[in-house]
N, C-alpha and C. Protein backbone atom coordinates (compact mmCIF):
# COMPACT_ATOMS: atom_id res chain seq x y z
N UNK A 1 -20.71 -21.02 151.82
CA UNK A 1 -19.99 -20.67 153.02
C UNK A 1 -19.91 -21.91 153.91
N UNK A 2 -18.71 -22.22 154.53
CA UNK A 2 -18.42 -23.48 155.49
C UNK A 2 -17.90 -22.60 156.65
N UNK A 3 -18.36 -23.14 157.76
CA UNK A 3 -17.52 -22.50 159.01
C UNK A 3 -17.49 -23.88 159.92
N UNK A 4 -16.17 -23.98 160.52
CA UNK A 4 -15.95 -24.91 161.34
C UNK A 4 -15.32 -24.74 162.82
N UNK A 5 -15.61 -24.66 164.21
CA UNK A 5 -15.84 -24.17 165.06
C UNK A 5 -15.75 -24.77 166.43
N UNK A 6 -15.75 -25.11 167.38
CA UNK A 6 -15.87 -25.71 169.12
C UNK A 6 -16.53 -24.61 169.42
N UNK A 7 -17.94 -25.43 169.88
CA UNK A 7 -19.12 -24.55 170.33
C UNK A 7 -18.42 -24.67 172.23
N UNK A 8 -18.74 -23.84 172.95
CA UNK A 8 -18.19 -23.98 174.36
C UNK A 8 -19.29 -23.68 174.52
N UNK A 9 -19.23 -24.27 176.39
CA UNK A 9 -20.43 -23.83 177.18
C UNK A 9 -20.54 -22.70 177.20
N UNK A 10 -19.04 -21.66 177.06
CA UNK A 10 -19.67 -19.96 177.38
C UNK A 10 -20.02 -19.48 176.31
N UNK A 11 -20.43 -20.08 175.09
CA UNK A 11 -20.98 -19.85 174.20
C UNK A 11 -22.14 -20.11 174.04
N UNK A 12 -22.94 -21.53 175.09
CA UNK A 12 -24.52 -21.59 175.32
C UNK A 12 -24.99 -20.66 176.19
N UNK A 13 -23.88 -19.97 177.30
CA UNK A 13 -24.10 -19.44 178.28
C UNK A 13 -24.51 -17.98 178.00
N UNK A 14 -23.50 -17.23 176.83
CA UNK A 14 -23.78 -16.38 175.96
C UNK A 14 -25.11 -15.62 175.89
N UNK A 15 -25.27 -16.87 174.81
CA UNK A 15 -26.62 -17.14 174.21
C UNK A 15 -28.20 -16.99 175.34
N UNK A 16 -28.00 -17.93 176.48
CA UNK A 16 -28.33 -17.97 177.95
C UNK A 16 -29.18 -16.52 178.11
N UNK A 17 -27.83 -15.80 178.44
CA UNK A 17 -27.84 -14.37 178.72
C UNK A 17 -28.52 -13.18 177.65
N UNK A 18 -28.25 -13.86 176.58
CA UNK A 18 -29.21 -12.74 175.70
C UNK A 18 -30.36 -13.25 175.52
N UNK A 19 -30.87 -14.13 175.36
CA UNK A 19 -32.17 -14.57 175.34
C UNK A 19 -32.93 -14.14 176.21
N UNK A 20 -32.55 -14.19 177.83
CA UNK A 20 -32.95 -13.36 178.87
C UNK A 20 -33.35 -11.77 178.86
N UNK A 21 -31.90 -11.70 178.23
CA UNK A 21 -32.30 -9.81 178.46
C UNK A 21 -33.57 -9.37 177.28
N UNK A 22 -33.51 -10.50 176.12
CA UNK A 22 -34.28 -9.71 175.02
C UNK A 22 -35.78 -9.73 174.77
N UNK A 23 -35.65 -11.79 175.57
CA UNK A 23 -36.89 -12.19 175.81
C UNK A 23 -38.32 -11.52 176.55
N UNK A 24 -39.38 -10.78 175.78
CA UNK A 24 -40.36 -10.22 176.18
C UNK A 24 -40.99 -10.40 177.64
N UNK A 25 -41.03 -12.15 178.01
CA UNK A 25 -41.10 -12.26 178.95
C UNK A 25 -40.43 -12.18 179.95
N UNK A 26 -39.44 -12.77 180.09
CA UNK A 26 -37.89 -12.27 180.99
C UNK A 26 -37.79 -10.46 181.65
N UNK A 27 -38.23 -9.97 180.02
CA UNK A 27 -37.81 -8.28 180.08
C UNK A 27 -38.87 -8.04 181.19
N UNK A 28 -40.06 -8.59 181.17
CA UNK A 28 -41.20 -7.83 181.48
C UNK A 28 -41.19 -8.26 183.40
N UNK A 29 -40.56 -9.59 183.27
CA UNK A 29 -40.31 -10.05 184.97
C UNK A 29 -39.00 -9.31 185.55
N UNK A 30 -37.95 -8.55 184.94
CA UNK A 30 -36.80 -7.97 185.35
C UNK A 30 -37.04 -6.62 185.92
N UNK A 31 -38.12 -6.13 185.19
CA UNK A 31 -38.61 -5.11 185.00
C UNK A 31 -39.32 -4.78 186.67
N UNK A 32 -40.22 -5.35 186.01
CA UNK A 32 -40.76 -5.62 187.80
C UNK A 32 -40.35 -6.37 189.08
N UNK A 33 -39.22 -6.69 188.89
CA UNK A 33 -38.35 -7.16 190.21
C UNK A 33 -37.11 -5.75 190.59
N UNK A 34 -37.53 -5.12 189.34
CA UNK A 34 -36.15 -3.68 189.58
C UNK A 34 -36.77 -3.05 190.55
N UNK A 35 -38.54 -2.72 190.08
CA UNK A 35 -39.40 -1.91 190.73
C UNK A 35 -40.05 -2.12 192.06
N UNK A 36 -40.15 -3.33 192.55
CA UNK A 36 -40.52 -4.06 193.77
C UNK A 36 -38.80 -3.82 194.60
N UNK A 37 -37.81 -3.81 193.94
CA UNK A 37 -36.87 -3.70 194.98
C UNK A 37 -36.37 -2.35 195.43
N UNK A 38 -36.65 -1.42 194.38
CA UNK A 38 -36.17 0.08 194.29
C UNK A 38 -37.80 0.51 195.30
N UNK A 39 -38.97 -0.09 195.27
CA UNK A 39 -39.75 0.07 195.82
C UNK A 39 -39.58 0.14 197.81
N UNK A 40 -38.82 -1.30 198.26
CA UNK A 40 -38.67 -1.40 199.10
C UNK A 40 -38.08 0.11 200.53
N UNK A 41 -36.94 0.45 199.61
CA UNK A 41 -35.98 1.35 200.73
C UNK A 41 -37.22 2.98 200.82
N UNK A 42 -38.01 3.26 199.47
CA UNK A 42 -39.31 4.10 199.86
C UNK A 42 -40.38 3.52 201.01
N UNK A 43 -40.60 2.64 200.57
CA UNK A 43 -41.92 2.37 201.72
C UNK A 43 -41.02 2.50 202.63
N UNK A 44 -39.85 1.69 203.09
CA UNK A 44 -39.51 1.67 204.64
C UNK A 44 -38.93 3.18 205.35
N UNK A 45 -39.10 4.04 204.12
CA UNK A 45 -39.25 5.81 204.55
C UNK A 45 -40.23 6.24 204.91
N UNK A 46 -41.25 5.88 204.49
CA UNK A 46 -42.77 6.00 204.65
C UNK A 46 -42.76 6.06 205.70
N UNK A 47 -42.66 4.29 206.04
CA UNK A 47 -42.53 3.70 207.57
C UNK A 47 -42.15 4.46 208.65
N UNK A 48 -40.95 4.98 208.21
CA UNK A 48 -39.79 5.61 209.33
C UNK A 48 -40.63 6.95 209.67
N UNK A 49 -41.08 7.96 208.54
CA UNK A 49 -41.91 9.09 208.69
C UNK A 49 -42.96 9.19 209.51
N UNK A 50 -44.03 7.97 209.28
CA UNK A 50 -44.70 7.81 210.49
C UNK A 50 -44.42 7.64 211.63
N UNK A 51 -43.37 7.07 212.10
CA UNK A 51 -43.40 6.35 213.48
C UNK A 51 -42.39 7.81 214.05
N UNK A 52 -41.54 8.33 213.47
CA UNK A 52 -40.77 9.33 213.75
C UNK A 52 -41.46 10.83 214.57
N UNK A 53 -42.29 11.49 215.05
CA UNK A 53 -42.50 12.58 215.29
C UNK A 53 -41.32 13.91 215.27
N UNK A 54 -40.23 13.27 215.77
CA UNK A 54 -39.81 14.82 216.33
C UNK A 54 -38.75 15.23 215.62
N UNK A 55 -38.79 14.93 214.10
CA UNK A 55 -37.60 15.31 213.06
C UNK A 55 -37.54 16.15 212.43
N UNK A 56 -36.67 17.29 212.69
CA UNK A 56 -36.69 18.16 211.86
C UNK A 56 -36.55 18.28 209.93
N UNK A 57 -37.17 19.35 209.18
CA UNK A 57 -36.62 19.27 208.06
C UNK A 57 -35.62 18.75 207.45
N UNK A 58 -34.49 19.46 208.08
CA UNK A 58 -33.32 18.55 207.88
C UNK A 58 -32.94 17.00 207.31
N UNK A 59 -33.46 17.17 208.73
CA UNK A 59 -33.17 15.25 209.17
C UNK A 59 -33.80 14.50 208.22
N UNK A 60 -35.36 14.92 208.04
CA UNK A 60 -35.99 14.11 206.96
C UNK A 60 -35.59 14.45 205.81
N UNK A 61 -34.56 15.43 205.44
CA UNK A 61 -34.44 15.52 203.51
C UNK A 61 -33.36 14.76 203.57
N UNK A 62 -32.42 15.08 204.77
CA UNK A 62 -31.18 14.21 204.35
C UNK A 62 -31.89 12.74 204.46
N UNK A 63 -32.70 12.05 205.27
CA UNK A 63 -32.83 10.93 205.34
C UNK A 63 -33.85 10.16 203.88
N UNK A 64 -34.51 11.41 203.13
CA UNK A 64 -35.07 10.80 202.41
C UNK A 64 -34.33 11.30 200.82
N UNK A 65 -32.85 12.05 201.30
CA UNK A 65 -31.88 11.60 200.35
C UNK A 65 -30.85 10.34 200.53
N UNK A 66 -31.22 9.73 201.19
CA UNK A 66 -30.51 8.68 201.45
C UNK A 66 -31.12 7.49 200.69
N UNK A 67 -32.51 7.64 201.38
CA UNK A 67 -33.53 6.36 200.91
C UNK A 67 -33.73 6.32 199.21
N UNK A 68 -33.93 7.62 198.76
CA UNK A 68 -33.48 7.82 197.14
C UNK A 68 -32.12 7.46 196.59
N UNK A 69 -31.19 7.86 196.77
CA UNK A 69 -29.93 7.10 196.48
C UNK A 69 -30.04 5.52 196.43
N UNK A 70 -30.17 4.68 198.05
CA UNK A 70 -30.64 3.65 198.17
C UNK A 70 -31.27 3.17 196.89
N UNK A 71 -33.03 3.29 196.74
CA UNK A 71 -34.00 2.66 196.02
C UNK A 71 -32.80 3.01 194.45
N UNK A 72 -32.19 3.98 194.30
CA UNK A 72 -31.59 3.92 192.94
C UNK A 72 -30.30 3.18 192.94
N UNK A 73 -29.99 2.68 193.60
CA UNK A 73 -28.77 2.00 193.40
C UNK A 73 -29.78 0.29 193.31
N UNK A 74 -30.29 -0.03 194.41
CA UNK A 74 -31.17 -1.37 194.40
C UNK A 74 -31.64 -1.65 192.99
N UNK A 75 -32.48 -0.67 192.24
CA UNK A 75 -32.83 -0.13 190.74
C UNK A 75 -31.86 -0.87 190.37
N UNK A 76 -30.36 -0.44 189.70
CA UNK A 76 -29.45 -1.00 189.25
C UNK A 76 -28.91 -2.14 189.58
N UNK A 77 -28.71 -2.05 190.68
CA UNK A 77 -27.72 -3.69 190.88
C UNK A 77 -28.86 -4.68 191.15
N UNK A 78 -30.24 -4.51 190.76
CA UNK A 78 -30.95 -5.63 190.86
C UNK A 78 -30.59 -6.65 189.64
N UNK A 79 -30.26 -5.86 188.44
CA UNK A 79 -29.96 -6.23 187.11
C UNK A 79 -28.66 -6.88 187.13
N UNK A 80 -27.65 -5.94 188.08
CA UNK A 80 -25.97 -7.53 188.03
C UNK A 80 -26.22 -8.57 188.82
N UNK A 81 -27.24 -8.61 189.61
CA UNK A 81 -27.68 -9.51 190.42
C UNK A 81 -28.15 -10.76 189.91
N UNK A 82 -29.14 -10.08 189.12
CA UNK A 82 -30.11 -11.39 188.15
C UNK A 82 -28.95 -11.68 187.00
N UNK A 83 -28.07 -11.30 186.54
CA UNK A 83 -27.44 -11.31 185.50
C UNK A 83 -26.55 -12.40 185.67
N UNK A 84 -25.94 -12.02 187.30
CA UNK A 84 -24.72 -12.95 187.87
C UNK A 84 -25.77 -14.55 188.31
N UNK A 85 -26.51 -14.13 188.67
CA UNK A 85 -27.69 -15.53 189.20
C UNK A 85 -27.92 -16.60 187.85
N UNK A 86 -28.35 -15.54 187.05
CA UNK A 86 -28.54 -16.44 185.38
C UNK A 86 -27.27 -17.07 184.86
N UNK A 87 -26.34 -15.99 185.24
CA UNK A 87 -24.62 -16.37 184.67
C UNK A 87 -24.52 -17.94 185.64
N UNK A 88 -24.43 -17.93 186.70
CA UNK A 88 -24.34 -18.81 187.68
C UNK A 88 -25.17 -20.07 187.24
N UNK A 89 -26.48 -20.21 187.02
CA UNK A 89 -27.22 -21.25 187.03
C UNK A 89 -26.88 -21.72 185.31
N UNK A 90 -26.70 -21.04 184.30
CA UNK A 90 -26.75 -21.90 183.14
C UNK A 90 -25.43 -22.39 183.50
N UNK A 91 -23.45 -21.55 183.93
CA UNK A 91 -22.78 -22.44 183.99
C UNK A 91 -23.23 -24.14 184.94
N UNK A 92 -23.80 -23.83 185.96
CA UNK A 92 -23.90 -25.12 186.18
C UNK A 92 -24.69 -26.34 185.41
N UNK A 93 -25.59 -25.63 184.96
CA UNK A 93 -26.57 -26.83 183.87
C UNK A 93 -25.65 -27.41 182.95
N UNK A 94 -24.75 -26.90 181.97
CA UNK A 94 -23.61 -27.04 181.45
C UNK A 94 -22.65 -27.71 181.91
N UNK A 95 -22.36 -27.53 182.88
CA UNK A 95 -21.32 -28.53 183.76
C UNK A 95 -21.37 -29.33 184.56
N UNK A 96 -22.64 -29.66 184.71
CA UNK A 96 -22.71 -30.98 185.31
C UNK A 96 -24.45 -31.62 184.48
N UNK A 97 -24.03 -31.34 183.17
CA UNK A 97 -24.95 -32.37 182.39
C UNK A 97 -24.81 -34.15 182.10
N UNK A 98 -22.94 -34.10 182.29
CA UNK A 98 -22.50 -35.20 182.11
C UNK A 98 -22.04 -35.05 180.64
N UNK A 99 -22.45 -35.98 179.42
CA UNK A 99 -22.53 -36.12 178.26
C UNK A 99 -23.12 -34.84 177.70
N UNK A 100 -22.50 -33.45 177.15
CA UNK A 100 -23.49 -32.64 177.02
C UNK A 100 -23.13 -32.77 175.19
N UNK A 101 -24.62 -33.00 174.27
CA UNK A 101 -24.23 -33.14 173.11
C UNK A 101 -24.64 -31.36 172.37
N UNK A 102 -24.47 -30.66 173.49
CA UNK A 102 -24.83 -29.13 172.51
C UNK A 102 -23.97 -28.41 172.61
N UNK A 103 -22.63 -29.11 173.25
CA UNK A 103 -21.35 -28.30 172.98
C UNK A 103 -20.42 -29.17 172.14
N UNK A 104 -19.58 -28.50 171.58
CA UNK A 104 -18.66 -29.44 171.05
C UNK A 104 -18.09 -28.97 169.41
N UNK A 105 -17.36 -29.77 169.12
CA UNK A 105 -16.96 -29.22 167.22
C UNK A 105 -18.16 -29.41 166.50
N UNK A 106 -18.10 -27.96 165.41
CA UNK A 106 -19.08 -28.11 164.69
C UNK A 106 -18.89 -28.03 162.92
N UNK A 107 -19.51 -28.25 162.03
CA UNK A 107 -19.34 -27.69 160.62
C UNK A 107 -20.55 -27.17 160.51
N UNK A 108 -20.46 -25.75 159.88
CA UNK A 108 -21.75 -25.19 159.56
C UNK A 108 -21.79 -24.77 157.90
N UNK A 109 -22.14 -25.23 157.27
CA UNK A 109 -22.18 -25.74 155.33
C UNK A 109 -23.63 -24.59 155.37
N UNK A 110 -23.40 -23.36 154.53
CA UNK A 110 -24.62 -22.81 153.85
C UNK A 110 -24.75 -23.07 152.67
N UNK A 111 -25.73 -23.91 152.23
CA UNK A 111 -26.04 -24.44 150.55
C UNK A 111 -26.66 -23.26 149.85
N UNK A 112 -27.31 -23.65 148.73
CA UNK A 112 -28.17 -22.94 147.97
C UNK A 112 -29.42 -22.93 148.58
N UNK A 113 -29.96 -23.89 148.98
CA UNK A 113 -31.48 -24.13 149.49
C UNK A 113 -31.40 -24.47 151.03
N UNK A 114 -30.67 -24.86 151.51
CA UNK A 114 -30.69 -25.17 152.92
C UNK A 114 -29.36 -25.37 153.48
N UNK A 115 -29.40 -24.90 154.84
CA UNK A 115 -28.15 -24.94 155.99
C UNK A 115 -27.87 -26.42 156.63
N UNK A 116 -26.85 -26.81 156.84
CA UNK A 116 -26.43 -28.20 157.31
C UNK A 116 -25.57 -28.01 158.30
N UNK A 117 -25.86 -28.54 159.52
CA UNK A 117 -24.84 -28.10 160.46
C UNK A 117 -24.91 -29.92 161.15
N UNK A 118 -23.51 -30.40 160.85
CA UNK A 118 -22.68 -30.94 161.18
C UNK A 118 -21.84 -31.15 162.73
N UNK A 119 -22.36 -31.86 163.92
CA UNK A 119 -21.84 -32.10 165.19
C UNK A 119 -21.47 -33.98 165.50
N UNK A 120 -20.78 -33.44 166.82
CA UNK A 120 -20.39 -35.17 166.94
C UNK A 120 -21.65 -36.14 167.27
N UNK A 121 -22.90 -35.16 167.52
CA UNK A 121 -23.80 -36.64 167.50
C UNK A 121 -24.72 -36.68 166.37
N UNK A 122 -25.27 -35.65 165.88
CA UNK A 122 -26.15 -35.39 164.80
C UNK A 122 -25.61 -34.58 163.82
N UNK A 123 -26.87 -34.45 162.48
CA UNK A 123 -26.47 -33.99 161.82
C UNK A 123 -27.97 -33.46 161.66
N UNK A 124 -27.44 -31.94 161.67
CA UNK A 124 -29.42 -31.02 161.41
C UNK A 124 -29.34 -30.20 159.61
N UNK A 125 -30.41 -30.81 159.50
CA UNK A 125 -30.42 -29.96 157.78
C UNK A 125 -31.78 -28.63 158.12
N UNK A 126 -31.98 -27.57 157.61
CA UNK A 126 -32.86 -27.16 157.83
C UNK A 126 -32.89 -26.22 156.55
N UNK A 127 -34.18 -25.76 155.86
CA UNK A 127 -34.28 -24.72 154.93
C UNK A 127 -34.12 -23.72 155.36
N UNK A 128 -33.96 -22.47 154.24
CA UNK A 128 -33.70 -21.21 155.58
C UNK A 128 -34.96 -20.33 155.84
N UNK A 129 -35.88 -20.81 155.15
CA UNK A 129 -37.54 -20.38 155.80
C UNK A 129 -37.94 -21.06 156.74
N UNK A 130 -37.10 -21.91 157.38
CA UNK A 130 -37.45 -22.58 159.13
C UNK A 130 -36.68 -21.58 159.52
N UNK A 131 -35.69 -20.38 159.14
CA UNK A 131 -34.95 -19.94 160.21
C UNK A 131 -36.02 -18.30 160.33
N UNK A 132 -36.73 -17.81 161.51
CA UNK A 132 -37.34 -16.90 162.02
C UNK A 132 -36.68 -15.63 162.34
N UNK A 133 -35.49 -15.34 162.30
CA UNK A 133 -34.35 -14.09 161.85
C UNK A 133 -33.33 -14.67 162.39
N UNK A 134 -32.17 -13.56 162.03
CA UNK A 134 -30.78 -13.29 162.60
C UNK A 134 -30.75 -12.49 163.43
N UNK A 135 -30.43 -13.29 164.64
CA UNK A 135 -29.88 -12.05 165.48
C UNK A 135 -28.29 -11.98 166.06
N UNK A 136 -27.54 -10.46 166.06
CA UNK A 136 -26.21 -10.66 166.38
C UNK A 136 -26.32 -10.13 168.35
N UNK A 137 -25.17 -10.52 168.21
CA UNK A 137 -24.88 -10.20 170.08
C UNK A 137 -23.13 -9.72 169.85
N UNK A 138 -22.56 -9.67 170.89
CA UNK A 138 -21.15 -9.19 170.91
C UNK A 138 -20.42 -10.42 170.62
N UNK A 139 -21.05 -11.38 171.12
CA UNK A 139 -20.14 -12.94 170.79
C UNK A 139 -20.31 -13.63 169.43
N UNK A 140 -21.35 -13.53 169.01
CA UNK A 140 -22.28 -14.65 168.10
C UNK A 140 -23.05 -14.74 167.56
N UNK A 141 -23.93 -14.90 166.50
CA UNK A 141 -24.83 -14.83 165.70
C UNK A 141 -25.50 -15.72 165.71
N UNK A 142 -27.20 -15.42 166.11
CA UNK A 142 -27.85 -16.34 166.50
C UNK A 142 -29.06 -16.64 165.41
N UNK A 143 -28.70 -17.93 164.94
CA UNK A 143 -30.17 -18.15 164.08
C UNK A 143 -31.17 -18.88 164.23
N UNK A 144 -32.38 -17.84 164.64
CA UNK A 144 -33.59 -18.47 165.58
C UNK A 144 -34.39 -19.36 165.03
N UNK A 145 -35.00 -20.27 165.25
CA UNK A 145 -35.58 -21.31 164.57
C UNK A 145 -36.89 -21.54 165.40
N UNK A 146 -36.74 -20.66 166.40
CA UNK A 146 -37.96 -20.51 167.65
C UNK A 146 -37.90 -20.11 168.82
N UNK A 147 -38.68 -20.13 169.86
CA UNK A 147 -38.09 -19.01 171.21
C UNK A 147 -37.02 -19.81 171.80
N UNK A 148 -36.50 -21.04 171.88
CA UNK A 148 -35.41 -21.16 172.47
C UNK A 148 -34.70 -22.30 171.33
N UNK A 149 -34.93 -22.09 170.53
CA UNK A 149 -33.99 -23.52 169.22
C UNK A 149 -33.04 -22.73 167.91
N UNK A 150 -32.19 -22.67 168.47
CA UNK A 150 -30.94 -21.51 167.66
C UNK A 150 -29.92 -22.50 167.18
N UNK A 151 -29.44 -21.86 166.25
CA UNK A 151 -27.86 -21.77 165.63
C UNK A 151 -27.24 -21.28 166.04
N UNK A 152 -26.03 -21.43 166.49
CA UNK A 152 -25.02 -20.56 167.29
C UNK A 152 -23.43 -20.82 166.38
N UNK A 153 -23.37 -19.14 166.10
CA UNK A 153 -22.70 -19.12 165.06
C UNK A 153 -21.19 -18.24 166.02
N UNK A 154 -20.34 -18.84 166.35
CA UNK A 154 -19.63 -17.50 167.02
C UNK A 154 -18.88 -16.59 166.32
N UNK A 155 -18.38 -15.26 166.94
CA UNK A 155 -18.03 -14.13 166.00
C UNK A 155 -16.45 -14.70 165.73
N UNK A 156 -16.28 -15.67 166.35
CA UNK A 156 -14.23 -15.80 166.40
C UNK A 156 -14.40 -17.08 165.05
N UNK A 157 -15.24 -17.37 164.34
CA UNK A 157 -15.21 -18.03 163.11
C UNK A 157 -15.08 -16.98 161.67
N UNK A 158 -15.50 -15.98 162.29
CA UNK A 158 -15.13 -14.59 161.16
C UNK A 158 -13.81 -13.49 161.15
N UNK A 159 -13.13 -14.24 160.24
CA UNK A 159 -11.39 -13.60 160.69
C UNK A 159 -11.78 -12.21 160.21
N UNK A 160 -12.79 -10.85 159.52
CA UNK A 160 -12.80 -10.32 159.03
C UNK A 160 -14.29 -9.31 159.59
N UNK A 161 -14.25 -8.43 159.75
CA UNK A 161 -15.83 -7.93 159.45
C UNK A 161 -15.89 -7.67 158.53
N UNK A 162 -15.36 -7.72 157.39
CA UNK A 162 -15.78 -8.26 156.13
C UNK A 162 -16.77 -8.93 156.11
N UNK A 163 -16.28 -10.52 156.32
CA UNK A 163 -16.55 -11.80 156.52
C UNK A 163 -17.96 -12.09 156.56
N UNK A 164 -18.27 -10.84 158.05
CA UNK A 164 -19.27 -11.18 159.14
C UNK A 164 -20.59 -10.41 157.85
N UNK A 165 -20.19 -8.93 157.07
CA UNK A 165 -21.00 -8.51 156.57
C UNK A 165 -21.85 -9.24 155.40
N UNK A 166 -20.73 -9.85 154.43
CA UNK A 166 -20.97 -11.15 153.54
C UNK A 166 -22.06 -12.20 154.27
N UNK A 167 -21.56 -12.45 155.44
CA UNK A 167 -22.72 -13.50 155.71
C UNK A 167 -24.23 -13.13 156.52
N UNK A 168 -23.95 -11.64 156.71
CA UNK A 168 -25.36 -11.05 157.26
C UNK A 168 -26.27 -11.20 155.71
N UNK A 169 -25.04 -10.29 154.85
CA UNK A 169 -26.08 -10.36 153.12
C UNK A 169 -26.75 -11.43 153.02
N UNK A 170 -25.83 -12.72 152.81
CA UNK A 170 -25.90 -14.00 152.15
C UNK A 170 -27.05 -14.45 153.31
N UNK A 171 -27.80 -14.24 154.46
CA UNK A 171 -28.83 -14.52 154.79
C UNK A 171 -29.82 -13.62 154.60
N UNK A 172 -29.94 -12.38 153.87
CA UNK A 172 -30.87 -11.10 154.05
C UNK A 172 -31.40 -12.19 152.64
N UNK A 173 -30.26 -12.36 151.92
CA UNK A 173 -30.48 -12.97 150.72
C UNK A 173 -31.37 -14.06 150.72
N UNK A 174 -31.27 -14.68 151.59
CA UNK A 174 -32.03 -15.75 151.94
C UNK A 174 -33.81 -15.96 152.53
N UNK A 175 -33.84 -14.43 153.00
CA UNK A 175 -34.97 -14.00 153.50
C UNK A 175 -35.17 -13.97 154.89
N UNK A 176 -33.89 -14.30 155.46
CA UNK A 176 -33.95 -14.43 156.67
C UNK A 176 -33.80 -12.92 157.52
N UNK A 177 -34.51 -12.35 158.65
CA UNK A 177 -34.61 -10.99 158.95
C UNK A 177 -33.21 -11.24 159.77
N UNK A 178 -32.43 -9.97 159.46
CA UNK A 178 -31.27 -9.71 160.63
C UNK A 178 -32.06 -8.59 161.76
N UNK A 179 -31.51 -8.93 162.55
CA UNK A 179 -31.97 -8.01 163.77
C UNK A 179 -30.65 -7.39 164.39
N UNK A 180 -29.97 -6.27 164.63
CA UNK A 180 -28.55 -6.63 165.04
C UNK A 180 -29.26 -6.16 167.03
């Protein structure tokens, strides 16, 4: 199999973004920034309950249907928040690297015994028992080589899902784990 390709920044950026969401550590800090913020609009009900005396039932269900709505919406858009922040900071690393040699045309050659991937400054050979699984995303197929040292394979090099299934095999074949 040969695939030949222009890696783009929104294709490191991609990549960026799923590493984030999947990454154990990432997951486990998102997690608890959802809960510290969905946390916030409760305590400051708390707050309000104490200092309040003269509120009727009412007042406090509607007000502590409010503060619930609130903490659940904060819940959610804490996640387009960090998403758009991450989106934001890798385009800029990308665009103002200057010389960036991890974007650009690529050839990606699968041999019998080892993968060769072909760019304008290097050339990386690797066996495919250095590669630690496959993982797919909506864009691209990523072949991990460690927590942040990938292959980036994009899906617009596969005119076919055919194509795409052949080359999930032709690495299962290889021993490499797919993860989709």
């Amino acid at each position: 199999m040969k695939f030949t390709f222009d890696l783009t920044p929104q294709d490191r950026i991609d990549f960026t973004l799923f590493y984030a969401r999947r990454a154990p550590f990432f997951k486990k800090q998102r997690k608890r920034l959802r809960i510290l913020s969905a946390l916030v609009p409760i305590v400051a009900f708390l707050l309000i309950l104490t200092m309040v005396r003269g509120m009727d039932v009412r007042q406090g269900a509607m007000l502590a249907g409010a503060m619930l709505l609130l903490a659940l919406a904060l819940y959610w858009v804490t996640v387009k928040l960090t998403d758009a922040s991450l989106r934001r900071n890798a385009r800029a690393m990308f665009l103002t690297a200057g010389r960036n040699n991890s974007v650009g045309a690529r050839i990606v050659e699968c041999g019998e015994e080892h993968l060769t991937e072909h760019a304008s400054y290097y050339d990386m050979t690797a066996r495919y028992k250095q590669f630690i699984a496959l993982e797919r995303s909506a864009t691209a197929f990523y072949l991990m080589m460690g927590p942040a040292s990938v292959l980036i394979i994009p899906m617009r090099v596969f005119p076919s899902g055919e194509e795409q299934g052949n080359f999930i095999d032709f690495m299962k074949g290889k021993g490499i784990p797919y993860e989709p």
